[in-house]
C-alpha atoms as a PDB file:
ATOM      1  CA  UNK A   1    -229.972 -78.031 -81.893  1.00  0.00           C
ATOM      2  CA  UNK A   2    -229.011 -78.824 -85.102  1.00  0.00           C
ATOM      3  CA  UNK A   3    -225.820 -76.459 -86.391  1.00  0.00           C
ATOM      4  CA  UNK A   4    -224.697 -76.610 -89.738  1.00  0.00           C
ATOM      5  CA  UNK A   5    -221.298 -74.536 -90.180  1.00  0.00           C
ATOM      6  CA  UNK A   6    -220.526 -73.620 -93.799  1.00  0.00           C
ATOM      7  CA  UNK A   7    -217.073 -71.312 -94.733  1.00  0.00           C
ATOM      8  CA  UNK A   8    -217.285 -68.729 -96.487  1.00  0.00           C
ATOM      9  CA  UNK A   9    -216.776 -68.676-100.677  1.00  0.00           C
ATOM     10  CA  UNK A  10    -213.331 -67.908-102.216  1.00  0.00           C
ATOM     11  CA  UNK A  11    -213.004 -64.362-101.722  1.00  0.00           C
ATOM     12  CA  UNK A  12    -210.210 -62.266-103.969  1.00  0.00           C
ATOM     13  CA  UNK A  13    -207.606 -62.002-100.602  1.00  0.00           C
ATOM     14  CA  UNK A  14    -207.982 -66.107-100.771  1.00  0.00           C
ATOM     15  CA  UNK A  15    -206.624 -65.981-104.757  1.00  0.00           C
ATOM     16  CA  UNK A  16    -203.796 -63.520-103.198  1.00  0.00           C
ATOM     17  CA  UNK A  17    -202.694 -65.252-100.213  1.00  0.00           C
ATOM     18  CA  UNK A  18    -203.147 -62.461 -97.610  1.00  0.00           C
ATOM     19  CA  UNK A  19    -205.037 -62.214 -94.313  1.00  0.00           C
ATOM     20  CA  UNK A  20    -208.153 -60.302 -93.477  1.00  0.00           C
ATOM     21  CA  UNK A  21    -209.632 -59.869 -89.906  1.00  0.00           C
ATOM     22  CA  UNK A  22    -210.758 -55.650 -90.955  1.00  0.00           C
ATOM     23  CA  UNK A  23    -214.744 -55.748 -92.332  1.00  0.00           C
ATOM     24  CA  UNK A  24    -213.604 -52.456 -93.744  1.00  0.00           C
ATOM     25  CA  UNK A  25    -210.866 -53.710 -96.051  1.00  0.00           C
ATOM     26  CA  UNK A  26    -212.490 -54.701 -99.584  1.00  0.00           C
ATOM     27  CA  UNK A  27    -212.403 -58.534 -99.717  1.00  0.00           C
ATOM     28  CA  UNK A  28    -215.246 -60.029-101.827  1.00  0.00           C
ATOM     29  CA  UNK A  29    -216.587 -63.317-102.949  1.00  0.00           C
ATOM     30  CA  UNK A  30    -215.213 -64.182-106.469  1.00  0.00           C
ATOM     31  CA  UNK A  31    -216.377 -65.839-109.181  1.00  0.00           C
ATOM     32  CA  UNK A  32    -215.496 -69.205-108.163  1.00  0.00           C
ATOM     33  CA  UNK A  33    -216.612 -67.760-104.664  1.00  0.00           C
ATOM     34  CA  UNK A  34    -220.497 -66.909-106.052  1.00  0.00           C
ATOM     35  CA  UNK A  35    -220.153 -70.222-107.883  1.00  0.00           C
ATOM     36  CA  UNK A  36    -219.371 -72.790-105.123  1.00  0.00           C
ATOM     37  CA  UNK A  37    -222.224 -70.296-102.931  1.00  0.00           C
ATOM     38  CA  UNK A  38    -225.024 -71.112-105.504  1.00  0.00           C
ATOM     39  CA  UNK A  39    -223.920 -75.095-105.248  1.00  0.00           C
ATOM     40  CA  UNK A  40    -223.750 -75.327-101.460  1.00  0.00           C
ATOM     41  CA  UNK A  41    -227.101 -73.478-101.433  1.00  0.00           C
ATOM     42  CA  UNK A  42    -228.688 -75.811-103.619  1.00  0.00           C
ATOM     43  CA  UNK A  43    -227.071 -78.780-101.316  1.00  0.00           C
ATOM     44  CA  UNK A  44    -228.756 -76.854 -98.264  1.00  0.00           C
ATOM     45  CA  UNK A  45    -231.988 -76.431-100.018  1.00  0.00           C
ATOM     46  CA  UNK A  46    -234.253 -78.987 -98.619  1.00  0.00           C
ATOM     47  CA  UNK A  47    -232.421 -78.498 -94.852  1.00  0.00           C
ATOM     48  CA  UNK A  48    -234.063 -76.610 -92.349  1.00  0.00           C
ATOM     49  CA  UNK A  49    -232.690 -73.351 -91.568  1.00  0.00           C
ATOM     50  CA  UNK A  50    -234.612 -71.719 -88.834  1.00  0.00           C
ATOM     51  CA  UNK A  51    -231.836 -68.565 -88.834  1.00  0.00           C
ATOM     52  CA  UNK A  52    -228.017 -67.738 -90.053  1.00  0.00           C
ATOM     53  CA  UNK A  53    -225.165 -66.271 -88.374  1.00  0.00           C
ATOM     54  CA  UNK A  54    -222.468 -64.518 -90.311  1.00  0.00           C
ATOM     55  CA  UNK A  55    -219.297 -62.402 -88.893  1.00  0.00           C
ATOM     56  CA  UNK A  56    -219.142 -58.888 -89.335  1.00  0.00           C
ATOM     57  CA  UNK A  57    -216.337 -60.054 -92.686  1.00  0.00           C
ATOM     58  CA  UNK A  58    -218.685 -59.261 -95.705  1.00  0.00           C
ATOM     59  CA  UNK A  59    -217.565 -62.113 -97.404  1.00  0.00           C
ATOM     60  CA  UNK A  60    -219.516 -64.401 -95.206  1.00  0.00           C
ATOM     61  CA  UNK A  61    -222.615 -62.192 -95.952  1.00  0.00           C
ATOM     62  CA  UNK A  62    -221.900 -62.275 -99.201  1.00  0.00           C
ATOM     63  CA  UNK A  63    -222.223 -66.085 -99.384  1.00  0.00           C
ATOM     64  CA  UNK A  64    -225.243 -66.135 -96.676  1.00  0.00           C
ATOM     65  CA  UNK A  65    -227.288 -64.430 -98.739  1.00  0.00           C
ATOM     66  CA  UNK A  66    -226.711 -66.933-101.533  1.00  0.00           C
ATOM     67  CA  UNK A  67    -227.665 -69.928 -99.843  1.00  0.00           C
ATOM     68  CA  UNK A  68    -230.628 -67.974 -97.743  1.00  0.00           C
ATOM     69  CA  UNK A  69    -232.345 -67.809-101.047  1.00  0.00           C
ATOM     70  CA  UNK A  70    -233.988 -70.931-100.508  1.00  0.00           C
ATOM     71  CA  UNK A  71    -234.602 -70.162 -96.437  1.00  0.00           C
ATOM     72  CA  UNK A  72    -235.764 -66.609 -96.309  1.00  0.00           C
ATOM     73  CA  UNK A  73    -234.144 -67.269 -92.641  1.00  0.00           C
ATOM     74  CA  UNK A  74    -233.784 -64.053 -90.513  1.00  0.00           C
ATOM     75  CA  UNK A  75    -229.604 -62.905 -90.894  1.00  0.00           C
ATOM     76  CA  UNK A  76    -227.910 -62.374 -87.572  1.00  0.00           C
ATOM     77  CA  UNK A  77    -224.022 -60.850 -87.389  1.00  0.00           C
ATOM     78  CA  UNK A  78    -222.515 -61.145 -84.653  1.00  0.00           C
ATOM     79  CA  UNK A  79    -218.801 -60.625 -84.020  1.00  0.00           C
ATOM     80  CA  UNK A  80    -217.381 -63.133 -82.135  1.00  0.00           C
ATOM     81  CA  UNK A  81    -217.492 -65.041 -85.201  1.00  0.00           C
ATOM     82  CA  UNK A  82    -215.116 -63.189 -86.632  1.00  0.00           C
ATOM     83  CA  UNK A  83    -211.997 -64.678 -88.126  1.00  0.00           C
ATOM     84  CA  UNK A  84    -209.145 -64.680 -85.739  1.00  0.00           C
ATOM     85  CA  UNK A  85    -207.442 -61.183 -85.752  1.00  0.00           C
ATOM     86  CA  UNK A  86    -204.204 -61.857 -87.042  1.00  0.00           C
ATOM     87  CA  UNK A  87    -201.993 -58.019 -86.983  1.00  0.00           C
ATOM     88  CA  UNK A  88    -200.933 -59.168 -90.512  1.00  0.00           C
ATOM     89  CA  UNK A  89    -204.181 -57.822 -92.174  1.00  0.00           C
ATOM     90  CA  UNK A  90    -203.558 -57.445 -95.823  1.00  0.00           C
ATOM     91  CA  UNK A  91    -200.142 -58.892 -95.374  1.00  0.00           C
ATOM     92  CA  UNK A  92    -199.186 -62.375 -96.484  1.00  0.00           C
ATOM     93  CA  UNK A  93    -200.981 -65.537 -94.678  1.00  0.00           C
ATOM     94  CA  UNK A  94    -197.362 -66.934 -94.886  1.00  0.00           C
ATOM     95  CA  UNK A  95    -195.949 -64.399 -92.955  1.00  0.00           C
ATOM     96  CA  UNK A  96    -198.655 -64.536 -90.162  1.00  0.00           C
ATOM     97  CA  UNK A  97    -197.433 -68.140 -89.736  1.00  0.00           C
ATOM     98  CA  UNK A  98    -193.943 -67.685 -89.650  1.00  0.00           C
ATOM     99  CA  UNK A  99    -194.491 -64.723 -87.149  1.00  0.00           C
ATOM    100  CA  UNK A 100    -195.781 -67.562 -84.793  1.00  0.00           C
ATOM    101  CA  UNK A 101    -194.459 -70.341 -82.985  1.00  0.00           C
ATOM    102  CA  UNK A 102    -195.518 -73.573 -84.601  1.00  0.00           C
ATOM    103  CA  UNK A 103    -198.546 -75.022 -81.942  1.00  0.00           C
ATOM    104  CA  UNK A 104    -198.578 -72.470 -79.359  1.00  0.00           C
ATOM    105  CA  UNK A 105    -201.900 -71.721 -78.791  1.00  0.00           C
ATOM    106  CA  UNK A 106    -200.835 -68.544 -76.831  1.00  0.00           C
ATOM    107  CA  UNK A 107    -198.652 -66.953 -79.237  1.00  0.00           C
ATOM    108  CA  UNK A 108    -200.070 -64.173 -81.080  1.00  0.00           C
ATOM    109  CA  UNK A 109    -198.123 -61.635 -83.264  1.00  0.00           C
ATOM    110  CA  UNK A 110    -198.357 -57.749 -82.139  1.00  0.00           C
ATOM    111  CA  UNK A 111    -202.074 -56.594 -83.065  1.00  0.00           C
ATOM    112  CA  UNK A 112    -203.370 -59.718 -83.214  1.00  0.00           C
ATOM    113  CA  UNK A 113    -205.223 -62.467 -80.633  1.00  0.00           C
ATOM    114  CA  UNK A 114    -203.962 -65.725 -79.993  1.00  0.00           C
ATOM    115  CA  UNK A 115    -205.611 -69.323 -81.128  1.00  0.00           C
ATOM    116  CA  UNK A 116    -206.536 -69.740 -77.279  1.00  0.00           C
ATOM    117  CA  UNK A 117    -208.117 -66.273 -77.633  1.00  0.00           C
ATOM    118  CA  UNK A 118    -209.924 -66.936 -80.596  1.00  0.00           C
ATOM    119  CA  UNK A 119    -211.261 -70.358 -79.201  1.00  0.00           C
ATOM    120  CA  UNK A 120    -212.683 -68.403 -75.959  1.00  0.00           C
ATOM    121  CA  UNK A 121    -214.205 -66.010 -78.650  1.00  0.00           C
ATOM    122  CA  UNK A 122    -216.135 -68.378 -79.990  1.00  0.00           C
ATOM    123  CA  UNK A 123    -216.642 -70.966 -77.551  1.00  0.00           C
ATOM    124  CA  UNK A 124    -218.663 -68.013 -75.572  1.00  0.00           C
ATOM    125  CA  UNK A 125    -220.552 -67.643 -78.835  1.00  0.00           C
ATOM    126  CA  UNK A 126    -221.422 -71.175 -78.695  1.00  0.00           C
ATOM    127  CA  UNK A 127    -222.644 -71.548 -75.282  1.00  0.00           C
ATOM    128  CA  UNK A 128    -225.006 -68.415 -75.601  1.00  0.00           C
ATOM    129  CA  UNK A 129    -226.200 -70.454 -78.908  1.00  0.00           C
ATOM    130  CA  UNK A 130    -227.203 -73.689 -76.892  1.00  0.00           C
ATOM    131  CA  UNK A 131    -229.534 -71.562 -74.489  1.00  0.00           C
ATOM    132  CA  UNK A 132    -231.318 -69.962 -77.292  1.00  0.00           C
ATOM    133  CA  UNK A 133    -234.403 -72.016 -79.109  1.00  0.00           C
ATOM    134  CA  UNK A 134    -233.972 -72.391 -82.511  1.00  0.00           C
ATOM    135  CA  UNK A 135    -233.299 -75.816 -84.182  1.00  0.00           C
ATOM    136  CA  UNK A 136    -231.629 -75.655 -86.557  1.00  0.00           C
ATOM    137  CA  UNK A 137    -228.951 -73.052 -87.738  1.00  0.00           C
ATOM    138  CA  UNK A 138    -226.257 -72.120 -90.044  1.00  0.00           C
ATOM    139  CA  UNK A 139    -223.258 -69.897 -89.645  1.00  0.00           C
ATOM    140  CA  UNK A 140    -221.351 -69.036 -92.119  1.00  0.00           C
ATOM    141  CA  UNK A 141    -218.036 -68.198 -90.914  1.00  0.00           C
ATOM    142  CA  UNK A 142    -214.235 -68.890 -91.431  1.00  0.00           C
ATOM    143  CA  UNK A 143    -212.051 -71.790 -91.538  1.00  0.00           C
ATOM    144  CA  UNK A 144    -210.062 -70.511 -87.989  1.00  0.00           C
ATOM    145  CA  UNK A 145    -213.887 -70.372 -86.554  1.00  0.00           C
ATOM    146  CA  UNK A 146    -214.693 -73.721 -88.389  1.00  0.00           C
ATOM    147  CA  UNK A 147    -212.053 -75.339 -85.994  1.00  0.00           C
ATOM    148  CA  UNK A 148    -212.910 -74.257 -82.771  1.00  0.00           C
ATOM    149  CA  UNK A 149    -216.529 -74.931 -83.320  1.00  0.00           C
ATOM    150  CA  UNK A 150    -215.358 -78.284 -84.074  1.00  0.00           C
ATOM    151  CA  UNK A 151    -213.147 -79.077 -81.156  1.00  0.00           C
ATOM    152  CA  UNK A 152    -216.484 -77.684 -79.250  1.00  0.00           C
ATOM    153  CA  UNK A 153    -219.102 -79.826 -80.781  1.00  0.00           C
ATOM    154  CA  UNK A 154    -216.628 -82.925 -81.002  1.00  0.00           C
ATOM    155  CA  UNK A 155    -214.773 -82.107 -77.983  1.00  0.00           C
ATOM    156  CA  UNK A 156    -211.610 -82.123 -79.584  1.00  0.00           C
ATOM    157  CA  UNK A 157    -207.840 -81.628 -78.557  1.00  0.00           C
ATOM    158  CA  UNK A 158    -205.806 -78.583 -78.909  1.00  0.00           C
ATOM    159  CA  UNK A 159    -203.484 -80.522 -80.975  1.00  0.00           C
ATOM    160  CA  UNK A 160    -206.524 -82.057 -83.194  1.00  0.00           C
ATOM    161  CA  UNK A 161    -207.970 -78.691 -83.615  1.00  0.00           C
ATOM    162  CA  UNK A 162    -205.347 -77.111 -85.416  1.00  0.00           C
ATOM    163  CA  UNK A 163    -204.675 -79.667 -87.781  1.00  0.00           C
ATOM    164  CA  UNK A 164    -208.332 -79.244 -89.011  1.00  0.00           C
ATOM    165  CA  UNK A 165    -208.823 -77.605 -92.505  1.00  0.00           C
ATOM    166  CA  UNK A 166    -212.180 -76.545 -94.508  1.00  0.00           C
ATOM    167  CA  UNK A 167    -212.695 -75.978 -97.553  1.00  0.00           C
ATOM    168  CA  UNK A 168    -214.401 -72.925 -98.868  1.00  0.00           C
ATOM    169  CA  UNK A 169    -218.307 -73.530 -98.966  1.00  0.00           C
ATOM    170  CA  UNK A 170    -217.730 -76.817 -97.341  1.00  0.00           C
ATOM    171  CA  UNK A 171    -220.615 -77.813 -94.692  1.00  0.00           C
ATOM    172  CA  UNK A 172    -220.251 -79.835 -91.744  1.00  0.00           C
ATOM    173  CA  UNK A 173    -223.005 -80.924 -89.694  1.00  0.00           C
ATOM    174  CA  UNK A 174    -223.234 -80.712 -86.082  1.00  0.00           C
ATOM    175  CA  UNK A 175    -225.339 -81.383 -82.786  1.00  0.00           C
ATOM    176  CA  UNK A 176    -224.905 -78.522 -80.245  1.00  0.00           C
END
């Protein structure tokens, strides 16, 4: 199976600095967000795109439905791809890091789910992907879930996981 993983546009919480992890808290795709949407879609135009994941975060909807112009591919959400749930929601993404001890994938502030948590999360997402027959698919998720699907497909390290970054609407290709 072919997986192409795209993040998610910049949304207005990215221009502010603060975490999200609630769907029901308005965070949106800006400008610049609908604008680097239209270009990955036209990048993704000629790949094959036989369905799309999104989380339940709207902003990853938001920017599906921008690139599935060209796919008409049948939108799934599905949760575990959520971005990790911090317990800073609408607080500042500098204070969710201070709040944790630097490369403990256990540690997890009050409210929130640890980077080990998140990476079980996903990685059971993943392995009910590879039993399923489709050949090619997109999710568009978060840069948290862009690193864990990484160290899954690339069978990374802890320690090379989190020092993975991704920039909104980039893609990254991988074999699953």
């Amino acid at each position: 199976m072919m997986l192409i993983f795209m993040r998610h546009g910049r949304t207005n919480f990215n221009d502010l600095g603060l975490c999200n992890d609630n769907p029901g808290v308005d965070v949106h795709l800006t400008a610049e967000g609908t604008r680097q949407a239209e270009q990955a879609a036209l990048l993704l135009r000629d790949s094959p795109v036989d369905c799309i994941f999104v989380s339940a975060l709207p902003r990853t909807r938001q920017t599906a439905v921008i690139v599935n112009r060209y796919h008409q591919a049948p939108l799934h959400e599905h949760s575990a791809l959520n971005d990790i749930r911090t317990g800073f929601d609408s607080r500042p993404v500098s204070e969710y890091f201070a709040a944790l001890r630097n490369g403990d994938l256990q540690a997890r502030a009050p409210g929130g789910e640890s980077l080990l948590q998140h990476k079980q999360r996903v990685w059971g997402f993943l392995d009910w992907l590879r039993t399923q027959s489709w050949q090619h698919v997109l999710i568009v998720a978060h840069e948290e879930t862009y690193r864990v699907v990484a160290a899954y497909c690339d069978n990374l390290s802890d320690a090379a996981m989190v020092q993975l970054s991704l920039e909104n609407c980039a893609i990254r290709r991988f074999h699953l």
